[in-house]
N, C-alpha and C. Protein backbone atom coordinates (compact mmCIF):
# COMPACT_ATOMS: atom_id res chain seq x y z
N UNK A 1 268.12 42.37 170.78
CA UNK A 1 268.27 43.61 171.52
C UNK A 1 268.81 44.69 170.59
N UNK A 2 268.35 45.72 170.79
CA UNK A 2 268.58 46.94 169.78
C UNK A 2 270.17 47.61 170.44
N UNK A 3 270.70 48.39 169.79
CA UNK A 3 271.85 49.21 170.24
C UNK A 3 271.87 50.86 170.54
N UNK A 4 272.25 51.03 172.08
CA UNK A 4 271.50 52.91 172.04
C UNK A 4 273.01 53.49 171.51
N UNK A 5 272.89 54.50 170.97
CA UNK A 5 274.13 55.33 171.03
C UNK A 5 273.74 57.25 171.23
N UNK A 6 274.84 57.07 171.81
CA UNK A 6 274.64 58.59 172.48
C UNK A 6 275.91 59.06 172.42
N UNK A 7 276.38 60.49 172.25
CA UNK A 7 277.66 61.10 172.06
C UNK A 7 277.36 62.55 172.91
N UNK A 8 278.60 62.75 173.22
CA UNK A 8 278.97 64.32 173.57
C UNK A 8 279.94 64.75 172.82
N UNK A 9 279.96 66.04 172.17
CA UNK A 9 281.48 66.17 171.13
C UNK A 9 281.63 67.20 172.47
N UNK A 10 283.32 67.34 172.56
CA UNK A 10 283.64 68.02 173.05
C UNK A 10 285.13 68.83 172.09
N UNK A 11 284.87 70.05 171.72
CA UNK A 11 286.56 70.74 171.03
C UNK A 11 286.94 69.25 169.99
N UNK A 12 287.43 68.90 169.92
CA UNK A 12 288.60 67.65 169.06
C UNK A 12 288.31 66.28 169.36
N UNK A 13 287.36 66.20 170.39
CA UNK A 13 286.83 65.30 170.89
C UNK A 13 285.42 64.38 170.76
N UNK A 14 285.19 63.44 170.32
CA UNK A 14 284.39 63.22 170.98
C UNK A 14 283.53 61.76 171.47
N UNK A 15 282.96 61.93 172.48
CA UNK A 15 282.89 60.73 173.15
C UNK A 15 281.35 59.97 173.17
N UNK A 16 281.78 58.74 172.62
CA UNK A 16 280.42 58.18 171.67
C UNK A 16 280.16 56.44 173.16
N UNK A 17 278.73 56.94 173.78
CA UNK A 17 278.34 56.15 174.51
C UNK A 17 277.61 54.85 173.91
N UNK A 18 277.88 53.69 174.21
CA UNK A 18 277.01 52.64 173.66
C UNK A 18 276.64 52.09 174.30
N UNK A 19 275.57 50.97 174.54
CA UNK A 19 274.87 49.90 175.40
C UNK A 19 274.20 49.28 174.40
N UNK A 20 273.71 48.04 174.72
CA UNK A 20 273.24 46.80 174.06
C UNK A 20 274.38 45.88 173.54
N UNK A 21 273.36 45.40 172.63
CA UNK A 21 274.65 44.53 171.24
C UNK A 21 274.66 45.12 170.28
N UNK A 22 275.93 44.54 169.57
CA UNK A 22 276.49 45.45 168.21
C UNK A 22 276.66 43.97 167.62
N UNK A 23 275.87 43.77 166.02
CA UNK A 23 275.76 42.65 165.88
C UNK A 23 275.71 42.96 164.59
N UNK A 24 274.87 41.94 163.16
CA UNK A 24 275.32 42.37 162.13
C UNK A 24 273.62 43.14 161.80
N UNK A 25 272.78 43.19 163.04
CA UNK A 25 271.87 43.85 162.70
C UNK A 25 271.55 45.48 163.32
N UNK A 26 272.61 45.60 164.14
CA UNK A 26 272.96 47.09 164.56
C UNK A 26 273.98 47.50 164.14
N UNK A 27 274.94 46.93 163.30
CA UNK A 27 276.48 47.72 163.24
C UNK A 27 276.69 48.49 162.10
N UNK A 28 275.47 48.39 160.80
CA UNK A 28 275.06 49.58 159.98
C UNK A 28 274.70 51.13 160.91
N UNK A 29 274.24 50.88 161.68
CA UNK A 29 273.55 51.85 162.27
C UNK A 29 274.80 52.67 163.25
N UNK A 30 275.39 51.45 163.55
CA UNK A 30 277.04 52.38 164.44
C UNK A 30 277.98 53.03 163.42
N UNK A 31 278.18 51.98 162.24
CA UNK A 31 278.64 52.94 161.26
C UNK A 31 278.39 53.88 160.52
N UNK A 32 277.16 54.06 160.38
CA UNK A 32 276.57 55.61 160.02
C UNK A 32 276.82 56.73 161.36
N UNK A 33 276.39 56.16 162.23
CA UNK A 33 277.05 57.22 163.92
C UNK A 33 278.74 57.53 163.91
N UNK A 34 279.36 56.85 163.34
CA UNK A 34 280.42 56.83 163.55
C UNK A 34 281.78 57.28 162.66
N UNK A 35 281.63 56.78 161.43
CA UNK A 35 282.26 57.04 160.60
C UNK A 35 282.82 58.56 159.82
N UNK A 36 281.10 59.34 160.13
CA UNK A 36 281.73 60.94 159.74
C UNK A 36 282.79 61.37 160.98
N UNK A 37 282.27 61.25 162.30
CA UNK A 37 283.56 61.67 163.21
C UNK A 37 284.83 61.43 162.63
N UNK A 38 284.93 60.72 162.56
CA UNK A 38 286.38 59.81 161.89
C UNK A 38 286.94 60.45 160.75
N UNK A 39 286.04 60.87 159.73
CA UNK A 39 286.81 61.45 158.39
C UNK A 39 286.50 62.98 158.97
N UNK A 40 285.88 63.32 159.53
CA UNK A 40 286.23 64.59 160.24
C UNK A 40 287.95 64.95 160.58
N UNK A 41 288.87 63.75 161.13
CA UNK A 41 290.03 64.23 162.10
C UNK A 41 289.75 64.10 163.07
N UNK A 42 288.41 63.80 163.49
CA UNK A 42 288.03 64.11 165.06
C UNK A 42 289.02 63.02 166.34
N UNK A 43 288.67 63.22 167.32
CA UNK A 43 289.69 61.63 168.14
C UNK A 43 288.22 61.39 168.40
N UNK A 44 287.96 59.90 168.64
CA UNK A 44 286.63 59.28 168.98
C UNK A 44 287.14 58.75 170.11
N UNK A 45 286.15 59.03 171.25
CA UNK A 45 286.38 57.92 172.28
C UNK A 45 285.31 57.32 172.15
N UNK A 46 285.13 55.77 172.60
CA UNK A 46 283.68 55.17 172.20
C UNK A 46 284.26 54.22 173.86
N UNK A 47 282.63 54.68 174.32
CA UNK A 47 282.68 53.74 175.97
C UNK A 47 282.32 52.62 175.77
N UNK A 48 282.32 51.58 176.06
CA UNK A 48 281.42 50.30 175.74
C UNK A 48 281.25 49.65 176.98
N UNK A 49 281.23 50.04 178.01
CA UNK A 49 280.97 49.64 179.07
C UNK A 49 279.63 49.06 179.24
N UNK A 50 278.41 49.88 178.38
CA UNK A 50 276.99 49.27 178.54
C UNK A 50 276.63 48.34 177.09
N UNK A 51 278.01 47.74 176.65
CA UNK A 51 277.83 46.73 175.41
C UNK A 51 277.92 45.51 176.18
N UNK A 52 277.15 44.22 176.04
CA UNK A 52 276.83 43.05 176.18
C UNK A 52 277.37 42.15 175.54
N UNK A 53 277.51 42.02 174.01
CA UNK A 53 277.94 41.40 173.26
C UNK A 53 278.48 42.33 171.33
N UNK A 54 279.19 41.52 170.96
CA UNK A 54 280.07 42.26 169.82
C UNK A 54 280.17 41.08 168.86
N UNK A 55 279.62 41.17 167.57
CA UNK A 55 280.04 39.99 166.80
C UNK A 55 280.97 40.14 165.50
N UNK A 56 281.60 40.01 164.96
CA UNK A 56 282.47 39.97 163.85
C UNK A 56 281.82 41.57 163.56
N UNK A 57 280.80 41.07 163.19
CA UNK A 57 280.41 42.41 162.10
C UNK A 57 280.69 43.93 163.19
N UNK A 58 280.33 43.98 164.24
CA UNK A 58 280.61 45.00 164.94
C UNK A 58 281.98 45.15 165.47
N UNK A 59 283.05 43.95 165.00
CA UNK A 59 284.79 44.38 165.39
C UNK A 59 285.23 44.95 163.65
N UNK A 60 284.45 44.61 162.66
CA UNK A 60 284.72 45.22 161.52
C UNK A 60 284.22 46.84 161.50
N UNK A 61 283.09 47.68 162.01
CA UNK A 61 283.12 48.37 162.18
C UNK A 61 284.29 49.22 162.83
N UNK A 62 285.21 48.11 164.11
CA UNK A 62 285.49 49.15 165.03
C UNK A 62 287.01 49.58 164.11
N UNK A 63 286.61 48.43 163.30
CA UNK A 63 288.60 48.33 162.35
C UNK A 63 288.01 49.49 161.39
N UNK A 64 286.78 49.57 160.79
CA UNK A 64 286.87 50.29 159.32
C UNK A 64 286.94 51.87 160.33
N UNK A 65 286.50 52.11 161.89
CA UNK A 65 286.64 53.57 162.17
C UNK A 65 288.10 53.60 162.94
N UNK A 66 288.92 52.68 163.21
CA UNK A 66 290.21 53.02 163.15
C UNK A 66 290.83 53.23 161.85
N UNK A 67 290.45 52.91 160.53
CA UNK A 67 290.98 53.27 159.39
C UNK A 67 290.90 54.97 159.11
N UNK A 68 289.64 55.05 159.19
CA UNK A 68 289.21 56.86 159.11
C UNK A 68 290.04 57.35 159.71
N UNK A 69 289.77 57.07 160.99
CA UNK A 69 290.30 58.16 162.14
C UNK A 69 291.95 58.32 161.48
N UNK A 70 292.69 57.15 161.28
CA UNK A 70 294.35 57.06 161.14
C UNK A 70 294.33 57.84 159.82
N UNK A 71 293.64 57.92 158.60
CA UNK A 71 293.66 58.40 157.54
C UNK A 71 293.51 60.10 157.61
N UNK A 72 291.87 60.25 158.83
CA UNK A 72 291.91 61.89 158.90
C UNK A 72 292.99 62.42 160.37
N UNK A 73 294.21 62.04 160.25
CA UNK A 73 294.54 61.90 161.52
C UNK A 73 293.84 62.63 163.27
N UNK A 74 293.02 61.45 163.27
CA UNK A 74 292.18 61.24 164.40
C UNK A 74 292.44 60.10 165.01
N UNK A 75 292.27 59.72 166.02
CA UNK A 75 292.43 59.08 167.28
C UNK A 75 290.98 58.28 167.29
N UNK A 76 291.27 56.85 167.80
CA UNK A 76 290.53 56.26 168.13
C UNK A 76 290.39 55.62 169.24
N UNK A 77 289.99 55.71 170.63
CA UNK A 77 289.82 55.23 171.84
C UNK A 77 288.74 54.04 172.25
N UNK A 78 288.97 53.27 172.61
CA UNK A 78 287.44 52.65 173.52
C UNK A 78 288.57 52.10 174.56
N UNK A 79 287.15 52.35 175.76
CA UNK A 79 287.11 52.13 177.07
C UNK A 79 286.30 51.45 177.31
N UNK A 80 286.23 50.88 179.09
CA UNK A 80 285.00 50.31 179.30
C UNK A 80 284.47 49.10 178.96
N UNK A 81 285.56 48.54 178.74
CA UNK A 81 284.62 46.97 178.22
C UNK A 81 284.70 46.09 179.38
N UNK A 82 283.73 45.08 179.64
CA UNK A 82 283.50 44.41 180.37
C UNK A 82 284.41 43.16 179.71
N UNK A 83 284.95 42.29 180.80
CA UNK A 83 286.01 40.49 180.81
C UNK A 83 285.94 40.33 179.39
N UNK A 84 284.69 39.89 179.46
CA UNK A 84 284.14 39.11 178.39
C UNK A 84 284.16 39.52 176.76
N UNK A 85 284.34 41.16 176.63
CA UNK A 85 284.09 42.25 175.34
C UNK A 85 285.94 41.85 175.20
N UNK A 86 286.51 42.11 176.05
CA UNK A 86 287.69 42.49 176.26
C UNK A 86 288.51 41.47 175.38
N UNK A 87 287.85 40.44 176.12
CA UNK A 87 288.58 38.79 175.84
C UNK A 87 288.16 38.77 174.29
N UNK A 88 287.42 38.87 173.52
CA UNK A 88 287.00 39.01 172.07
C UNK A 88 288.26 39.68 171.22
N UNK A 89 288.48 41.38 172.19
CA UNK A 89 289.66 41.85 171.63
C UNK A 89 290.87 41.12 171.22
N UNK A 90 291.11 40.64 172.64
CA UNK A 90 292.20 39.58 172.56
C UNK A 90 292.30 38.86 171.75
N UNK A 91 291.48 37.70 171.87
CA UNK A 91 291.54 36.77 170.79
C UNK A 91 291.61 36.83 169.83
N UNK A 92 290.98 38.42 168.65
CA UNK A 92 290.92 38.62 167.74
C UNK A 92 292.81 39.16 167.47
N UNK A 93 292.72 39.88 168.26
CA UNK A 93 294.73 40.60 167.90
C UNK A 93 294.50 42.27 168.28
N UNK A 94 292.92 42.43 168.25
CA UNK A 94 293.05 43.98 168.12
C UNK A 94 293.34 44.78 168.63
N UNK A 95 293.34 44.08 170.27
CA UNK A 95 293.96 44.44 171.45
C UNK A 95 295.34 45.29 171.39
N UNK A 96 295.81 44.99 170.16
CA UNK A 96 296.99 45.16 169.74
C UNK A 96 297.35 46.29 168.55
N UNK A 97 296.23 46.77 168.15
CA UNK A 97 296.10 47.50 167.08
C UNK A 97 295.28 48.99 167.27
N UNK A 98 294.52 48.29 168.27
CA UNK A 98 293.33 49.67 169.03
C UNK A 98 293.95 50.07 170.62
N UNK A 99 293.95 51.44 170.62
CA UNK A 99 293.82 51.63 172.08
C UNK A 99 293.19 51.88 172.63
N UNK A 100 293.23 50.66 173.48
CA UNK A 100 291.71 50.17 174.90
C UNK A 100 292.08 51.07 176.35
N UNK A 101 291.71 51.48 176.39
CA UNK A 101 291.99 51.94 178.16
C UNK A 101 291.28 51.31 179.01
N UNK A 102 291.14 51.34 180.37
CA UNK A 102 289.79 51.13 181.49
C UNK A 102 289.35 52.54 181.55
N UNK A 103 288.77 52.28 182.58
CA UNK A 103 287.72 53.76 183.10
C UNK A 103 286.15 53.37 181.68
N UNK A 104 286.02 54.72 182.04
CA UNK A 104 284.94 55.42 181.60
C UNK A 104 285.25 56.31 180.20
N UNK A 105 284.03 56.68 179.36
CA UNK A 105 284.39 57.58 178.05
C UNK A 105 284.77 59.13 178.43
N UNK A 106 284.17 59.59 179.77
CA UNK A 106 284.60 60.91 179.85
C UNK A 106 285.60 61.51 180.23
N UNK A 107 286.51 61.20 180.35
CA UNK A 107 287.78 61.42 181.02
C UNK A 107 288.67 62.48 179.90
């Protein structure tokens, strides 16, 4: 399954929609979407509510755009994950390192 991504920037903001999987054959493609926000300063919110599955290679992405963001001091958000995305966080620690909210990306 391929990965869609879609964004709205808003002012300082902006909020990066995903669906599918993020795997080690889409997560080049999130990190090119993703990474200039980040050395921008920008705050990223990223929804993942319409993500399915996440494999190593796509929680290394989500660490190398919390590095940017903390470096251009920017903010890094995701929301929206479904039990199962969530429980990955967990287990990994990142839960602990990223801030996850519920809801939705537009808020």
């Amino acid at each position: 399954m391929n990965l869609s991504i879609r964004y709205e920037e808003k002012a300082e903001l902006v909020v990066v929609y995903l669906s599918g999987e993020i795997d080690a054959y889409t997560a080049p493609k999130l990190r090119e979407e993703l990474i200039p926000f980040a050395e921008e300063g920008t705050n990223v919110r990223i929804d993942l509510s319409g993500v399915d599955y996440i494999d190593s290679t796509g929680l290394g992405v989500f660490i190398g755009v919390l590095k940017a963001t903390d470096v251009h001091d920017g903010r890094l958000t995701l929301v929206g994950m479904s039990p199962r995305v969530q429980r990955l966080f967990t287990i990994t620690g990142l839960d602990e390192v990223m801030t996850i909210e519920e809801g939705e990306g537009s808020k």
